[in-house]
Protein backbone atom coordinates (compact mmCIF):
# COMPACT_ATOMS: atom_id res chain seq x y z
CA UNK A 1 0.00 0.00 0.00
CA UNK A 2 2.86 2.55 0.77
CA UNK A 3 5.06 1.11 -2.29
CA UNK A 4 1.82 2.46 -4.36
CA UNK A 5 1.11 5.73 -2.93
CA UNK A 6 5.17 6.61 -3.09
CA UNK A 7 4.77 5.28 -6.48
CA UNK A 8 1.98 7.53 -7.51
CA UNK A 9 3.38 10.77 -5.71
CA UNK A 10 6.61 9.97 -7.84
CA UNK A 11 4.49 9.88 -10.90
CA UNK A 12 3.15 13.19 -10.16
CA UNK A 13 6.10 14.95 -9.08
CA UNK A 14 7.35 13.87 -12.82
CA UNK A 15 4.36 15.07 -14.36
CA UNK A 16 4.89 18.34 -12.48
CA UNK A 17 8.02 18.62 -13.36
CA UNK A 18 7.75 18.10 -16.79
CA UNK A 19 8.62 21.30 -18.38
CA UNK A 20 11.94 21.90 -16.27
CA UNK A 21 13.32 18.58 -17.57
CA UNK A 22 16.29 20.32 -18.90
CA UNK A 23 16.87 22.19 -15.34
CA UNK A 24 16.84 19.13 -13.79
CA UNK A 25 19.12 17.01 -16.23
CA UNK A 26 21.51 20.29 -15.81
CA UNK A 27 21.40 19.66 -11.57
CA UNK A 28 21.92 16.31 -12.39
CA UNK A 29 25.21 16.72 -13.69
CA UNK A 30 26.66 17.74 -10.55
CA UNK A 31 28.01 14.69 -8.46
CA UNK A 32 25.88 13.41 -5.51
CA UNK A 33 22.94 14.98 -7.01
CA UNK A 34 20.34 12.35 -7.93
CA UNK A 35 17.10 13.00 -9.97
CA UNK A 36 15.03 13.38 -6.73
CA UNK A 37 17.44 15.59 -4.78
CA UNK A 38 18.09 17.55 -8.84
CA UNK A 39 14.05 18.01 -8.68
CA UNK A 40 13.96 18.97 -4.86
CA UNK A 41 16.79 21.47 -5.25
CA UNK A 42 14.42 22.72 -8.41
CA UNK A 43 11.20 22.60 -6.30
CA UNK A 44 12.68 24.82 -3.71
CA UNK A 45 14.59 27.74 -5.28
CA UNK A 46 12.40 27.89 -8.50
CA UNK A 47 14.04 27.31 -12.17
CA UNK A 48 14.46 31.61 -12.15
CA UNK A 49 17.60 32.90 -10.81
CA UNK A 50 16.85 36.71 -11.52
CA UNK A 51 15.38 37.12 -7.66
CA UNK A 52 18.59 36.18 -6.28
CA UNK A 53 21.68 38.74 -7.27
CA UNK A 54 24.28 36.49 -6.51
CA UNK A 55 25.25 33.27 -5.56
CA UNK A 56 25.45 34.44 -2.38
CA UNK A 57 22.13 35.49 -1.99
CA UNK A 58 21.15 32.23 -3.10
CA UNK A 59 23.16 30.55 -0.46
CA UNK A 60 22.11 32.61 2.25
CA UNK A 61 18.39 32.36 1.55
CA UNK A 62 19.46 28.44 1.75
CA UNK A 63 20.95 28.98 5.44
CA UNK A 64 24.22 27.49 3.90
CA UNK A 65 26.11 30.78 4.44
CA UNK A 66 29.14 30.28 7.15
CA UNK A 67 28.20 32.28 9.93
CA UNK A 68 30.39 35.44 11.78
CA UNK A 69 30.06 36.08 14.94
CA UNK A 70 32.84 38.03 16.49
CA UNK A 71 32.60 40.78 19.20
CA UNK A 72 35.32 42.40 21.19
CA UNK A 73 38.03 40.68 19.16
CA UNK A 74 36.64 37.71 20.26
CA UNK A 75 35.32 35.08 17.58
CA UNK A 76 32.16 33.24 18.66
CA UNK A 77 30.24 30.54 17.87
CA UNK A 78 30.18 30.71 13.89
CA UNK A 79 26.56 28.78 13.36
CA UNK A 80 24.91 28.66 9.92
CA UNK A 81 21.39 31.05 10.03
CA UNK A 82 18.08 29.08 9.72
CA UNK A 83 16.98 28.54 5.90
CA UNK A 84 15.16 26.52 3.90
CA UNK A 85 14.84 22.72 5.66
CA UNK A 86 14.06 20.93 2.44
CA UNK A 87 16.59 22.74 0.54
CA UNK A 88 18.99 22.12 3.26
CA UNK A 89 18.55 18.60 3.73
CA UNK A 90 18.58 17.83 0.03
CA UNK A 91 21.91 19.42 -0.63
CA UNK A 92 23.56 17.79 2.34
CA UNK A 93 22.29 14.19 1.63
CA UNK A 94 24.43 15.26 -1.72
CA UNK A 95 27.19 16.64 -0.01
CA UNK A 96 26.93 13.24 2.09
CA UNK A 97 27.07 11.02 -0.94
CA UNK A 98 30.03 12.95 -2.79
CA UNK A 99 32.08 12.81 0.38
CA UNK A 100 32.26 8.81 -0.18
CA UNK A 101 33.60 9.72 -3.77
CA UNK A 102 37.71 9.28 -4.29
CA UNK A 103 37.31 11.71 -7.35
CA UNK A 104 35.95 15.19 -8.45
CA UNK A 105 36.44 18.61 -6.54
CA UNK A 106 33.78 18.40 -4.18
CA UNK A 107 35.13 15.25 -2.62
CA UNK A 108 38.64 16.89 -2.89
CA UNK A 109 37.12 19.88 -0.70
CA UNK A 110 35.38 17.58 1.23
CA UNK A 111 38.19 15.80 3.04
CA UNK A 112 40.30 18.65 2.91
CA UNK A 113 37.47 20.15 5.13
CA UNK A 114 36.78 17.55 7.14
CA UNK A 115 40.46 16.70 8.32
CA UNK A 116 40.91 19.41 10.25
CA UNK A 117 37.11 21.06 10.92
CA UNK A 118 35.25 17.73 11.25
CA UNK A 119 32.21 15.78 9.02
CA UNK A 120 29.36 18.31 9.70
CA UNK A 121 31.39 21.20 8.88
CA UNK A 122 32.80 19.86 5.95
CA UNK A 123 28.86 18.86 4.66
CA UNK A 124 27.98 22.23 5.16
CA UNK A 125 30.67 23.73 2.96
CA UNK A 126 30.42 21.12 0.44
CA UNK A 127 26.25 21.74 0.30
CA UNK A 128 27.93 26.11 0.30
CA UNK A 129 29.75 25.07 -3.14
CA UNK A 130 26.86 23.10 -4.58
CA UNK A 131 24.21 25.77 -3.94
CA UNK A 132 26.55 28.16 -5.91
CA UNK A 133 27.53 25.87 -8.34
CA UNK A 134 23.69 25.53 -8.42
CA UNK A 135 23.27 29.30 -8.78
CA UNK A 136 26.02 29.56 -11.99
CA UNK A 137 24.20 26.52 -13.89
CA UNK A 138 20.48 27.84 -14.05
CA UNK A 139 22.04 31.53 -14.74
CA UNK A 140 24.07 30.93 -17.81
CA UNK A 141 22.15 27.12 -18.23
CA UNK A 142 25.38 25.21 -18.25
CA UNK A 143 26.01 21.97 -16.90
CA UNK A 144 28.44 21.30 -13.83
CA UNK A 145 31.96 21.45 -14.62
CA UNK A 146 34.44 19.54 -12.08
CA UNK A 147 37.63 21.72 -11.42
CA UNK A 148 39.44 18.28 -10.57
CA UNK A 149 40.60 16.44 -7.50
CA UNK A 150 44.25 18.03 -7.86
CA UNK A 151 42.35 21.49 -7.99
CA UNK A 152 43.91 22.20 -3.74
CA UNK A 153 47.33 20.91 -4.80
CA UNK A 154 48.10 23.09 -7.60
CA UNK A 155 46.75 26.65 -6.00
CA UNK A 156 49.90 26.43 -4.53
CA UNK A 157 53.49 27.00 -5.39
CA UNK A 158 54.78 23.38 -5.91
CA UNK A 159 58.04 24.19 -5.19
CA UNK A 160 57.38 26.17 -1.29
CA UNK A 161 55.09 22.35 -1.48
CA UNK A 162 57.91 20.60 -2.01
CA UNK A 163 60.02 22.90 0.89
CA UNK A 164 57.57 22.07 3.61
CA UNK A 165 57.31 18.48 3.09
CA UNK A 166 61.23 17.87 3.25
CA UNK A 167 60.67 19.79 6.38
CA UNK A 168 58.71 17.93 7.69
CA UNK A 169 60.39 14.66 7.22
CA UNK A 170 63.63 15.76 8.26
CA UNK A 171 61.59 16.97 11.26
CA UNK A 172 61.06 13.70 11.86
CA UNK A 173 64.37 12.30 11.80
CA UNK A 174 64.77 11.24 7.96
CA UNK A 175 67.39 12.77 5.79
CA UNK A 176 66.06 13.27 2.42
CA UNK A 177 66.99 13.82 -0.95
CA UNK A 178 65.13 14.04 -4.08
CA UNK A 179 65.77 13.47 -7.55
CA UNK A 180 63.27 14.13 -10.48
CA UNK A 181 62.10 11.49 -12.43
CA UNK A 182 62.97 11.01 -16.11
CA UNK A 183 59.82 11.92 -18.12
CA UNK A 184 59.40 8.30 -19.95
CA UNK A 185 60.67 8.66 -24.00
CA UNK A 186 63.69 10.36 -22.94
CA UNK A 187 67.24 9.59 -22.40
């Protein structure tokens, strides 16, 4: 009895949603986005981008802003301001899903996130990027385009890279010395 009535909401929800098909294909593209979470996203915010200036407004209408709080000098407690549940939800059941991933940016930014702020944080600011990601696609209709899991290891200069990890190992106690590696082809 529940299979059928999830089966007919589903069927109506697609009929709905039948003349943003190409919105939704477009979310779709972005990883950890499924159909469902692609037609929630589109449910929410609305296939029209003009009412919200920015990404930013976007995100903030979304309560996936990072909060400030500071007073005195003193930085408080930086919570996230109340937004749209569904919305929300969707996007970090997405975030959730692309932090399992090995590839893609998101995943990249992810871990990177989550190694030294923790899961939830990390979710949050994965769901940030995906909102404006979001934002970007149904403004200039474009599908996602991944910037690449190496996108955090080549903002910076590979050679101060290179420095700091030597340090770090002869911090340790090893004595190193490196050689580059002959491209194959050559002699």
């Amino acid at each position: 009895m529940i299979d059928e009535q999830v089966r007919q909401l589903g069927e109506r929800i697609d009929v709905e949603l039948e003349p943003y098909q190409a919105e939704v294909a477009l979310l779709d593209s972005i990883p950890g986005v499924d159909i469902r979470a692609a037609q929630v996203i589109l449910a929410e915010i609305g296939p029209d981008m003009t009412r919200f200036p920015s990404a930013g407004h976007l995100a903030s209408w979304a309560g996936l802003c990072p909060g400030n709080n500071k007073t005195g000098g003193k930085a408080r407690s930086g919570r996230t301001r109340p937004g749209d549940k569904w919305l929300r939800a969707a996007l970090g059941t997405a975030a959730r899903s692309v932090s399992r991933s090995r590839h893609g940016y998101l995943a990249a930014q992810w871990r990177r996130i989550a190694a030294r702020r923790g899961g939830n944080r990390a979710t949050v600011a994965v769901a940030h990027s995906m909102i404006t990601a979001v934002w970007h696609m149904l403004t200039h209709n474009v599908t996602y385009h991944d910037l690449g899991s190496d996108h955090f290891l080549q903002l910076h200069n590979p050679d101060r890279r290179r420095k700091r990890l030597v340090a770090g190992l002869e911090l340790m106690g090893y004595q190193v010395e490196l050689t580059p590696r002959t491209q194959p082809g050559t002699t």
